[in-house]
Protein backbone atom coordinates (compact mmCIF):
# COMPACT_ATOMS: atom_id res chain seq x y z
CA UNK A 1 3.03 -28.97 31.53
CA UNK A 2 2.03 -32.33 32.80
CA UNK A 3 5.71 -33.74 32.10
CA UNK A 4 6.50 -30.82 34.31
CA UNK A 5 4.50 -31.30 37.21
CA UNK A 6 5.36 -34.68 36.79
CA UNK A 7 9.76 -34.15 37.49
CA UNK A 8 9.00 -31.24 39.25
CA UNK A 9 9.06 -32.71 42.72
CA UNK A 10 12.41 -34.34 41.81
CA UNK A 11 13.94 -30.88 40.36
CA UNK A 12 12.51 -29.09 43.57
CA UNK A 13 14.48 -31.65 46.33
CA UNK A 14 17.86 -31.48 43.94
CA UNK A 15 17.32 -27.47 44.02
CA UNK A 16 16.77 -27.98 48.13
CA UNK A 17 20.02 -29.56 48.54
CA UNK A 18 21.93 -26.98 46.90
CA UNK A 19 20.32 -24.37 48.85
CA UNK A 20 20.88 -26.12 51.98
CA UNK A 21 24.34 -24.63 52.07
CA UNK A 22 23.66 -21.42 52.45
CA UNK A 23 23.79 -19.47 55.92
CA UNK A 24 20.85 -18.82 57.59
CA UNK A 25 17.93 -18.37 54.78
CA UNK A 26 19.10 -21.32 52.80
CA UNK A 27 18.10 -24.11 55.41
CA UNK A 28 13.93 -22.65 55.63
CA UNK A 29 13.83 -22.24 51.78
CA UNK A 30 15.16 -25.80 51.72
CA UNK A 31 12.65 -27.46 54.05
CA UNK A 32 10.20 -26.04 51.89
CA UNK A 33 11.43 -27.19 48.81
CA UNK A 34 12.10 -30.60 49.90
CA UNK A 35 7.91 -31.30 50.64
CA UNK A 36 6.08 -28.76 48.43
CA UNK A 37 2.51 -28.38 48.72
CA UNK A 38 0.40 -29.50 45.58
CA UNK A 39 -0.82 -25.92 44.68
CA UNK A 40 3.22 -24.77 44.54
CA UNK A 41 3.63 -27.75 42.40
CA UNK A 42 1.23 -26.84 40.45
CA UNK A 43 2.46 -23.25 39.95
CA UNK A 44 6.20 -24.28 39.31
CA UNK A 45 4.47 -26.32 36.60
CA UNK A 46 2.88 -23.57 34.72
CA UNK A 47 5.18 -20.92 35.32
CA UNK A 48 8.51 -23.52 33.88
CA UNK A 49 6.77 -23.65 30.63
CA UNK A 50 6.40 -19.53 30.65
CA UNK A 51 9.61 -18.75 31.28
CA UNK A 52 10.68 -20.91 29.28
CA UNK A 53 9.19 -19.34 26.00
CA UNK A 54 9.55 -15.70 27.17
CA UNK A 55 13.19 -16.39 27.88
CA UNK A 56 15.09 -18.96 25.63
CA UNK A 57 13.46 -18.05 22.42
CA UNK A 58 14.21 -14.83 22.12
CA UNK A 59 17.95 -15.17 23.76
CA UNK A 60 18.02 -17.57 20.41
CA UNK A 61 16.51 -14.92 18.74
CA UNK A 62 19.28 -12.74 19.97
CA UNK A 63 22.31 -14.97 18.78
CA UNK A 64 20.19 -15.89 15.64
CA UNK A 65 20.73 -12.14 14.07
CA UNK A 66 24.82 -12.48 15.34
CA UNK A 67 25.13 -15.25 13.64
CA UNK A 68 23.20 -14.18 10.62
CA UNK A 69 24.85 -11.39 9.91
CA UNK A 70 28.72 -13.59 10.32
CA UNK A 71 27.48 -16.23 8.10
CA UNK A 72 25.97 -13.79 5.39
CA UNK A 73 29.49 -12.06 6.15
CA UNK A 74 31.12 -15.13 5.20
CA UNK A 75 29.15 -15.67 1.84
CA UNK A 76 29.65 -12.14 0.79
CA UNK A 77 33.52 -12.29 1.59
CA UNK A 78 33.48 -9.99 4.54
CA UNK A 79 33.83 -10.08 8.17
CA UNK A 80 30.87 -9.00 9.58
CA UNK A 81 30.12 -7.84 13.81
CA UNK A 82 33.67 -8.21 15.02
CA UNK A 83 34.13 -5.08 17.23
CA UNK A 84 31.75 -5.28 20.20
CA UNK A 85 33.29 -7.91 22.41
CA UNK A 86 35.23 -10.60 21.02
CA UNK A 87 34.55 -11.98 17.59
CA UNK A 88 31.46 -9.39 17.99
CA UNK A 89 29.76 -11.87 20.57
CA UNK A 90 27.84 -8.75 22.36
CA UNK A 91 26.53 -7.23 19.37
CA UNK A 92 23.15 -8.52 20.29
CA UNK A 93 23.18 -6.38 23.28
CA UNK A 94 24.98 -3.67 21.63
CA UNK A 95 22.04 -3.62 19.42
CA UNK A 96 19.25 -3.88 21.42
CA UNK A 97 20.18 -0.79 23.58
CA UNK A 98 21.50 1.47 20.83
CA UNK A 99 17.37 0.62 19.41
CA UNK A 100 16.33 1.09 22.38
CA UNK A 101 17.32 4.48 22.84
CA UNK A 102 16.87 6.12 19.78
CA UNK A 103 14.67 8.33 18.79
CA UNK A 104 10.61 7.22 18.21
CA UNK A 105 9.89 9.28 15.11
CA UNK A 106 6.13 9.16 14.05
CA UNK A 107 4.66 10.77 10.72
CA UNK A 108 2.28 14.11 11.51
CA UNK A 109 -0.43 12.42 9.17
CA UNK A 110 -0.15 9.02 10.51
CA UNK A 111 -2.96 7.47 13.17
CA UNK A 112 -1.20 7.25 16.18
CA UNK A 113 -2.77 4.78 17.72
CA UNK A 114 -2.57 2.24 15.20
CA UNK A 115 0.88 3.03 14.61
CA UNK A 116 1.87 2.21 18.12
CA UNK A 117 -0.06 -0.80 18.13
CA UNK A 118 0.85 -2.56 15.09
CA UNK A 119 4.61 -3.32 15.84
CA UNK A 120 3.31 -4.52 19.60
CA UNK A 121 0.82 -6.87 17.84
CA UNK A 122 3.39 -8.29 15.40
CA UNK A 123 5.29 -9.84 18.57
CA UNK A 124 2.07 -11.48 19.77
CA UNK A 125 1.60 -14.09 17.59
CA UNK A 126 4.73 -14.86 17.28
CA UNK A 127 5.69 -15.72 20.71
CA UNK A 128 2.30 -17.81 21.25
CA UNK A 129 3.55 -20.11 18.48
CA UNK A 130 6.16 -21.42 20.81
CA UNK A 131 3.09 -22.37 23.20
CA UNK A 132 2.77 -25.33 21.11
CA UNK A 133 5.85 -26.66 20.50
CA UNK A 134 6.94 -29.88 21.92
CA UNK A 135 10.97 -28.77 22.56
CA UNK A 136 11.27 -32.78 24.15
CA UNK A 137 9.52 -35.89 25.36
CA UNK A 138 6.52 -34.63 27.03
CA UNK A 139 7.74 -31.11 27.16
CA UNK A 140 5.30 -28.85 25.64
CA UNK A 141 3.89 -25.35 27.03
CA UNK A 142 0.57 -26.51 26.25
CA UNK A 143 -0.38 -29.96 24.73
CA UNK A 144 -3.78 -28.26 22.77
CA UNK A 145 -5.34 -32.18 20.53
CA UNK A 146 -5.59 -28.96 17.93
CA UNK A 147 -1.87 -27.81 18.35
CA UNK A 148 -1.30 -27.35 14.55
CA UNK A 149 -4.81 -26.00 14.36
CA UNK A 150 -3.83 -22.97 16.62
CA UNK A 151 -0.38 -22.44 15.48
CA UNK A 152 -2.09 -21.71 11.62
CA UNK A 153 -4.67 -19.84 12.99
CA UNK A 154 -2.02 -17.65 14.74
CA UNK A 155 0.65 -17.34 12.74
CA UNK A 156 -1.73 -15.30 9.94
CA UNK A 157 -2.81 -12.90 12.37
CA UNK A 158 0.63 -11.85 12.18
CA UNK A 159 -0.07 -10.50 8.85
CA UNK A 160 -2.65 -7.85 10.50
CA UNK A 161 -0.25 -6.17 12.32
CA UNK A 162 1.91 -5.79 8.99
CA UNK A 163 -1.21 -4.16 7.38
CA UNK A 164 -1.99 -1.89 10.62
CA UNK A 165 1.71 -0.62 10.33
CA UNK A 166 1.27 0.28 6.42
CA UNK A 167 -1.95 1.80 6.72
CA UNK A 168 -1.30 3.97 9.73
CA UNK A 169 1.71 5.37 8.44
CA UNK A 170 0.40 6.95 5.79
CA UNK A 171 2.56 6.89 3.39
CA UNK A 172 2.32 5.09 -0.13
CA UNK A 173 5.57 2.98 0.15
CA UNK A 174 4.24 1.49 3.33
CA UNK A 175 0.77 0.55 2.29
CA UNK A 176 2.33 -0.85 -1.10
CA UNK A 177 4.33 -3.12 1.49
CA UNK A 178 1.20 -3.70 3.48
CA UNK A 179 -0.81 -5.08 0.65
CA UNK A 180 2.28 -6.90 -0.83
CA UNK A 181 2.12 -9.02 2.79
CA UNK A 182 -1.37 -9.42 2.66
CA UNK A 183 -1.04 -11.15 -0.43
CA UNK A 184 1.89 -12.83 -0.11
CA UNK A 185 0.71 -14.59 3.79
CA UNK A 186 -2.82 -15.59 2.09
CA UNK A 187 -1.31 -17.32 -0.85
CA UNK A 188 1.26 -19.23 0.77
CA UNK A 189 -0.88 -20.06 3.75
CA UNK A 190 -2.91 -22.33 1.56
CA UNK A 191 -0.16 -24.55 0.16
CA UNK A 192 1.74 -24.65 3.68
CA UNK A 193 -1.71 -26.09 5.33
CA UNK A 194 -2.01 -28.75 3.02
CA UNK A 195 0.99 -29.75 3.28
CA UNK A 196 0.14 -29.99 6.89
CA UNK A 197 -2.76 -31.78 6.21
CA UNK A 198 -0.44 -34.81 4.71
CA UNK A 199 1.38 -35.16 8.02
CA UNK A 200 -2.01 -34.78 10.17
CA UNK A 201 -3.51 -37.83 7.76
CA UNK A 202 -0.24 -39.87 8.49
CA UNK A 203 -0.05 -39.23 12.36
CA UNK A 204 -4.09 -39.39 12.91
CA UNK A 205 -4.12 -36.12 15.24
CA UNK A 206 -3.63 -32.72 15.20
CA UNK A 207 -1.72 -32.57 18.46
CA UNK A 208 2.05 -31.32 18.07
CA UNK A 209 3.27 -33.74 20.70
CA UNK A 210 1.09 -37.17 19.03
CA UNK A 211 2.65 -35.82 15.74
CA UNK A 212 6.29 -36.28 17.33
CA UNK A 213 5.46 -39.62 19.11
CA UNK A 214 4.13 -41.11 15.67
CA UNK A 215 7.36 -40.47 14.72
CA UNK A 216 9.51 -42.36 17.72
CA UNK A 217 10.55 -45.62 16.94
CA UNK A 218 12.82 -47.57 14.29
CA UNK A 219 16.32 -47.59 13.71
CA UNK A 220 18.24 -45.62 16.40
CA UNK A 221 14.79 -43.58 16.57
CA UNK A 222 15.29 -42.14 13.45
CA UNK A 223 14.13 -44.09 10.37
CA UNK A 224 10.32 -43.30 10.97
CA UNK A 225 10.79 -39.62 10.92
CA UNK A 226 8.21 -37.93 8.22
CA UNK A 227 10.77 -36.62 5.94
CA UNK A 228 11.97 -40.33 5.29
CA UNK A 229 8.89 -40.99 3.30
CA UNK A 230 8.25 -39.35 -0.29
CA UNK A 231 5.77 -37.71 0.78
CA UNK A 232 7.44 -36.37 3.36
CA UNK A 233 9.93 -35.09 2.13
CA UNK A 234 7.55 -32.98 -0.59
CA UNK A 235 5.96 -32.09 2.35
CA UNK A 236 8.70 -31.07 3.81
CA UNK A 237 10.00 -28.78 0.88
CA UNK A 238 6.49 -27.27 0.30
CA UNK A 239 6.04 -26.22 3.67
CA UNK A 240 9.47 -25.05 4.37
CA UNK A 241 8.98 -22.54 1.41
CA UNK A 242 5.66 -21.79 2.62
CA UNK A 243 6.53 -21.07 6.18
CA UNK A 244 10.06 -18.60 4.75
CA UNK A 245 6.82 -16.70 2.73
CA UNK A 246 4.75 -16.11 5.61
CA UNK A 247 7.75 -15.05 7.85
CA UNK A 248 8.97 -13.12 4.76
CA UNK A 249 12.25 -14.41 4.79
CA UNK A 250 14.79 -13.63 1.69
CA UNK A 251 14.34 -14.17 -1.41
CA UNK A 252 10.13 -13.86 -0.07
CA UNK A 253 10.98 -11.04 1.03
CA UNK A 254 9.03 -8.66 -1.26
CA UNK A 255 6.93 -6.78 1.50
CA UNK A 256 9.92 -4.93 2.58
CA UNK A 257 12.07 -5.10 -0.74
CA UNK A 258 14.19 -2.18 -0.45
CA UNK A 259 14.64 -2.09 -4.01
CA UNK A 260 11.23 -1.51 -4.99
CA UNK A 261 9.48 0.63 -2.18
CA UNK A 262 12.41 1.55 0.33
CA UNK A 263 11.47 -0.43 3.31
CA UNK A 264 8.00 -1.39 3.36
CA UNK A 265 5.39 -1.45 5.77
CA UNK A 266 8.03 -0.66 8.56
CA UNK A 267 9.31 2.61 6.11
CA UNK A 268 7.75 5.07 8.80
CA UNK A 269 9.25 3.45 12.10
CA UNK A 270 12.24 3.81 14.25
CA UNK A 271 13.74 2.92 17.35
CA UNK A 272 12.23 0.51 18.91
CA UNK A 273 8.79 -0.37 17.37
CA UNK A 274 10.89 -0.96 14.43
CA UNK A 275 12.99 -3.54 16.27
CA UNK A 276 9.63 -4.89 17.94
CA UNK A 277 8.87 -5.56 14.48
CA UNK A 278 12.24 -7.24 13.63
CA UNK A 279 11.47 -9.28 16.55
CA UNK A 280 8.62 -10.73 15.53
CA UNK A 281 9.37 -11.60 12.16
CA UNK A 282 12.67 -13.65 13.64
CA UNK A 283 10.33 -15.24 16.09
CA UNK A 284 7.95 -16.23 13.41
CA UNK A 285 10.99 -17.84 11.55
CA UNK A 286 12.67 -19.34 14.76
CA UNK A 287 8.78 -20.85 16.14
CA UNK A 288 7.73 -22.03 12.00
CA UNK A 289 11.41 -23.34 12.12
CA UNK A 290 10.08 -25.55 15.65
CA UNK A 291 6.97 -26.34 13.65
CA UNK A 292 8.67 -27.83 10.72
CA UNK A 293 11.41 -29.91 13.00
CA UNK A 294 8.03 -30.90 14.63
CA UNK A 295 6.11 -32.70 11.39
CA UNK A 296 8.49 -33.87 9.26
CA UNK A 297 12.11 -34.02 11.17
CA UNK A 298 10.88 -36.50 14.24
CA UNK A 299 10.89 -33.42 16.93
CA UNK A 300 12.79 -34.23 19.76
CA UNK A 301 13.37 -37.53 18.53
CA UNK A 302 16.52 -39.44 18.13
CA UNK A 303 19.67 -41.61 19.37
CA UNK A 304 18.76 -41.59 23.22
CA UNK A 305 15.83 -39.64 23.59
CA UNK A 306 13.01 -40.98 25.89
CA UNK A 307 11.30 -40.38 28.96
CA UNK A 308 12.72 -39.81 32.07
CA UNK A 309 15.17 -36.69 33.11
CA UNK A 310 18.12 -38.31 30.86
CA UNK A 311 15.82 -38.85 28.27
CA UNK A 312 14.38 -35.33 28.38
CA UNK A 313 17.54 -33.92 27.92
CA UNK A 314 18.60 -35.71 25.11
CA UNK A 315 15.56 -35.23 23.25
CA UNK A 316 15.70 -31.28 24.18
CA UNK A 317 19.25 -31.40 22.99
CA UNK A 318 17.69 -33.23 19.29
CA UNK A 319 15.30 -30.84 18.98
CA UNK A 320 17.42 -27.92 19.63
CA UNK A 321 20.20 -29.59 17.23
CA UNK A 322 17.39 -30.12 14.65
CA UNK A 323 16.43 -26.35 15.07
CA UNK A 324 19.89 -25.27 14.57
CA UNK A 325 19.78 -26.90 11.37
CA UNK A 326 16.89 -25.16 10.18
CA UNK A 327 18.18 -21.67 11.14
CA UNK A 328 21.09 -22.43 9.44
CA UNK A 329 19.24 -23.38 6.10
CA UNK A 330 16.98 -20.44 6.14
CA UNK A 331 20.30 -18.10 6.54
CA UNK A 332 22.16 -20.07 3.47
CA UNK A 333 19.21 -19.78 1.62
CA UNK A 334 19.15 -15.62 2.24
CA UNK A 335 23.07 -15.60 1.30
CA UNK A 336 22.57 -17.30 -1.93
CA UNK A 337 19.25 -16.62 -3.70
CA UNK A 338 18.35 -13.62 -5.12
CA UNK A 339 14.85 -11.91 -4.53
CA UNK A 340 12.14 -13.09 -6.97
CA UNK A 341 9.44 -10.73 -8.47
CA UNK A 342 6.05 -10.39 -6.83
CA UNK A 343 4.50 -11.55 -9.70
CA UNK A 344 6.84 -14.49 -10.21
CA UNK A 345 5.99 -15.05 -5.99
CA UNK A 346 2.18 -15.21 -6.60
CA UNK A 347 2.86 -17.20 -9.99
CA UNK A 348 4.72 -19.86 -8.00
CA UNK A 349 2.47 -20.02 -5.07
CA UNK A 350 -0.59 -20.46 -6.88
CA UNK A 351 0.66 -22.67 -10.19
CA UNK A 352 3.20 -25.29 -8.61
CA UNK A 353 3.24 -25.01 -4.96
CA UNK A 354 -0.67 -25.36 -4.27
CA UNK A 355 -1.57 -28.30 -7.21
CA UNK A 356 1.92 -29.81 -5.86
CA UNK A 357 0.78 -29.89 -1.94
CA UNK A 358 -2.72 -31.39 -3.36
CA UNK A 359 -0.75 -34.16 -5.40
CA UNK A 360 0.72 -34.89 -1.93
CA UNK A 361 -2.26 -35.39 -0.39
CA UNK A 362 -3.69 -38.09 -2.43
CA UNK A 363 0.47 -39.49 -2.29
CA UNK A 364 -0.58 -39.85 1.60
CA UNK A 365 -3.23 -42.13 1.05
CA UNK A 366 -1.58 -43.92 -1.82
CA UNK A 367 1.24 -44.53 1.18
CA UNK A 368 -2.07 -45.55 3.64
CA UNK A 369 -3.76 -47.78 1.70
CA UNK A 370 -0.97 -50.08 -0.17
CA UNK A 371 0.37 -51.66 3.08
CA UNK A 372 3.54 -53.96 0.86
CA UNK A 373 6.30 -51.05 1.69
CA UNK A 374 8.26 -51.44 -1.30
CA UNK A 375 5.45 -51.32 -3.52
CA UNK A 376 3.88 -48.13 -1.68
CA UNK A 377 7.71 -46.67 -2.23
CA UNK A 378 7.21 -46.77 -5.94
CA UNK A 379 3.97 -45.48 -6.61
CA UNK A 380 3.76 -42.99 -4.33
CA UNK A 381 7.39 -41.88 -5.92
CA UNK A 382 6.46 -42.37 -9.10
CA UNK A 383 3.33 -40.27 -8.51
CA UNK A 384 5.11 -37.07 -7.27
CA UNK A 385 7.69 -37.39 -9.95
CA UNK A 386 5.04 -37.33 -12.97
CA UNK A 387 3.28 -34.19 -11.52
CA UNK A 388 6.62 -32.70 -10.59
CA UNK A 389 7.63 -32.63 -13.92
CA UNK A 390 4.45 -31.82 -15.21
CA UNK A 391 3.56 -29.06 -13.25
CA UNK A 392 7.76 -27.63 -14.03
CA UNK A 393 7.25 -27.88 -17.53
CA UNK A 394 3.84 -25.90 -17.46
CA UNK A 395 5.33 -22.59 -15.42
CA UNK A 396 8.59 -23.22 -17.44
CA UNK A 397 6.10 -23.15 -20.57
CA UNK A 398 5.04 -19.62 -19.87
CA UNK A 399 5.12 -16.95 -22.37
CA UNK A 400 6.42 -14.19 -20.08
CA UNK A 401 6.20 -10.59 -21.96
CA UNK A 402 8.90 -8.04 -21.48
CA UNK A 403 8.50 -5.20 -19.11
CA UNK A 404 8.27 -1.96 -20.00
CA UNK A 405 9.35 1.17 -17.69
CA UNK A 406 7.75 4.26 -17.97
CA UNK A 407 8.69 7.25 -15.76
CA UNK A 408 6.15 9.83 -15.14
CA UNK A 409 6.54 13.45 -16.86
């Protein structure tokens, strides 16, 4: 916001000489705009940051699912959208209205209330994670010295609205998903924060936008990114998987496996409150996506970026790239993996991904403390290996008994 207020003057004169064209209303409006007073200043400055996350987010949002759905198309040897406007490019919209107008089925024995509420608080939390996101130099909605702090804290109360959805619907499908999300968030949250914790030891701050300047700098502002180190990178593995769990992203997708208990928590809804839910499980994935670029990919970062307008653009323009990049990982990865077990899910989070995120912890200190580069390359390398392959060759060791299914009589 301060970045804001600070070009806002600046954007305000350019915007009063294109106005000044215009007959009649256009010359007022432009006198204005040419001297604001402090308190309009002020308001452009908060309001920019507002509309910025209530509007370009979930456009990407929009044109995430489009393109989704053509690359899975691609991987699975079909087309995909291709027959509302050309190449399928207004299937987004096509979608959202034929949602919006569909029937809102609820259950006679669910809780009403609760029903209604849950997909509304899904959304919530989801598009206050974008508050803290620094999308370029200077640019975030709100610079919070706890930024990573608050987006933890609020991207698990996302999980509540998952279990309000199952439990109001009464029905046993649902709460099975409910629980199955419960789960799944809490023991995945734990491995994802301490893998956190690595980049908050390295960067000395828990602010989103310190964590991006700590990594400005170096060759063509890109060599003293976080995912450069070995460290980072393990970092940057362990909380990638962690943050596709808590968005429940394929193959984590087990609260909603339609294999196993037809849809979920969301079994019982329809129309719209279904796609509210939709919505806030791609925002979760788009804003964790943010997150990620954030710690461990330099943030806005890179070749040109700086301060000034120029340099705000190009670093918008790298962190938007970066983004991209994500989205597009998170979509290969659903075209290409299959869905694991929920056992094999809780196995994993518990037996390799939490020991591994603590081994990375004490890797960040290693990395601290032994200040000759080279030498702090080796050991801290050397250290991940070892417990790599030690803690792969304990699940691998397993003794995993065959399953037995029973139907009832």
């Amino acid at each position: 916001m301060d970045q804001v207020y600070k070009v806002a003057p600046q954007l305000l004169k350019f915007l009063s000489h294109l106005l000044g064209w215009l007959p009649w209303i256009g010359k007022p409006i432009a006198g204005f705009l040419s001297n604001p007073p402090g308190w309009f200043l002020l308001a452009v400055a908060i309001a920019v940051p507002i509309l910025f996350v209530v509007a370009v987010f979930p456009g990407i949002f929009a044109y995430t699912t489009l393109v989704e759905r053509k690359a899975l198309g691609r991987i699975q040897n079909r087309i995909g959208p291709n027959r509302v406007g050309r190449w399928g490019i207004l299937q987004p919209i096509a979608d959202g209205v034929k949602l919006l107008i569909k029937e809102d089925i609820v259950p006679r024995s669910a809780d009403k209330f609760v029903h209604f509420l849950a997909p509304v608080i899904a959304v919530i939390p989801s598009v206050l994670l974008f508050s803290v996101v620094p999308v370029g130099a200077g640019l975030v909605p709100v610079d919070l010295n706890i930024g990573i702090l608050f987006a933890f804290a609020i991207s698990t109360a996302s999980v509540l609205a998952l279990f309000m959805g199952g439990w109001a619907s009464r029905n046993k499908f649902s709460l099975l998903g409910a629980m199955r999300a419960v789960a799944q968030v809490v023991s995945y949250e734990v491995p994802m924060v301490l893998a956190a914790v690595a980049v908050v030891m390295a960067a000395g701050s828990l602010s989103t936008l310190a964590i991006a300047k700590a990594q400005s700098g170096g060759i063509l502002n890109i060599s003293h990114w976080f995912v450069f180190r070995p460290w980072g990178f393990v970092g940057f593995v362990l909380f990638t998987i962690g943050a596709m769990a808590e968005s429940a992203r394929t193959p984590f997708d087990i609260p909603e496996a339609e294999s196993e208990i037809i849809a979920g928590y969301h079994t019982e809804y329809s129309g719209f409150k279904f796609a509210l839910f939709q919505l806030g499980e791609y925002l979760a994935s788009i804003a964790m996506a943010g997150i990620t670029v954030t710690m461990f990919l330099g943030g806005y970062n890179g070749p040109g970026s700086g301060p000034g307008i120029l340099g705000g653009l190009i670093s918008m323009f790298w962190f938007f790239a970066k983004l991209g990049g994500m989205i597009v990982l998170t979509i290969w990865i659903r075209g290409t993996w299959p869905r694991v077990r929920v056992d094999q899910l809780m196995s994993f989070a518990w037996k390799v991904l939490l020991p591994m995120s603590i081994v990375n912890i004490v890797a960040v200190g290693m990395w601290h403390y032994i200040t000759i580069r080279p030498i702090a390359w080796v050991v801290t390398t050397l250290w991940l290996v070892l417990w790599f392959v030690t803690l792969s060759k304990l699940a691998a060791s397993e003794n995993i008994e065959k399953r037995e299914y029973r139907y009832a009589s």
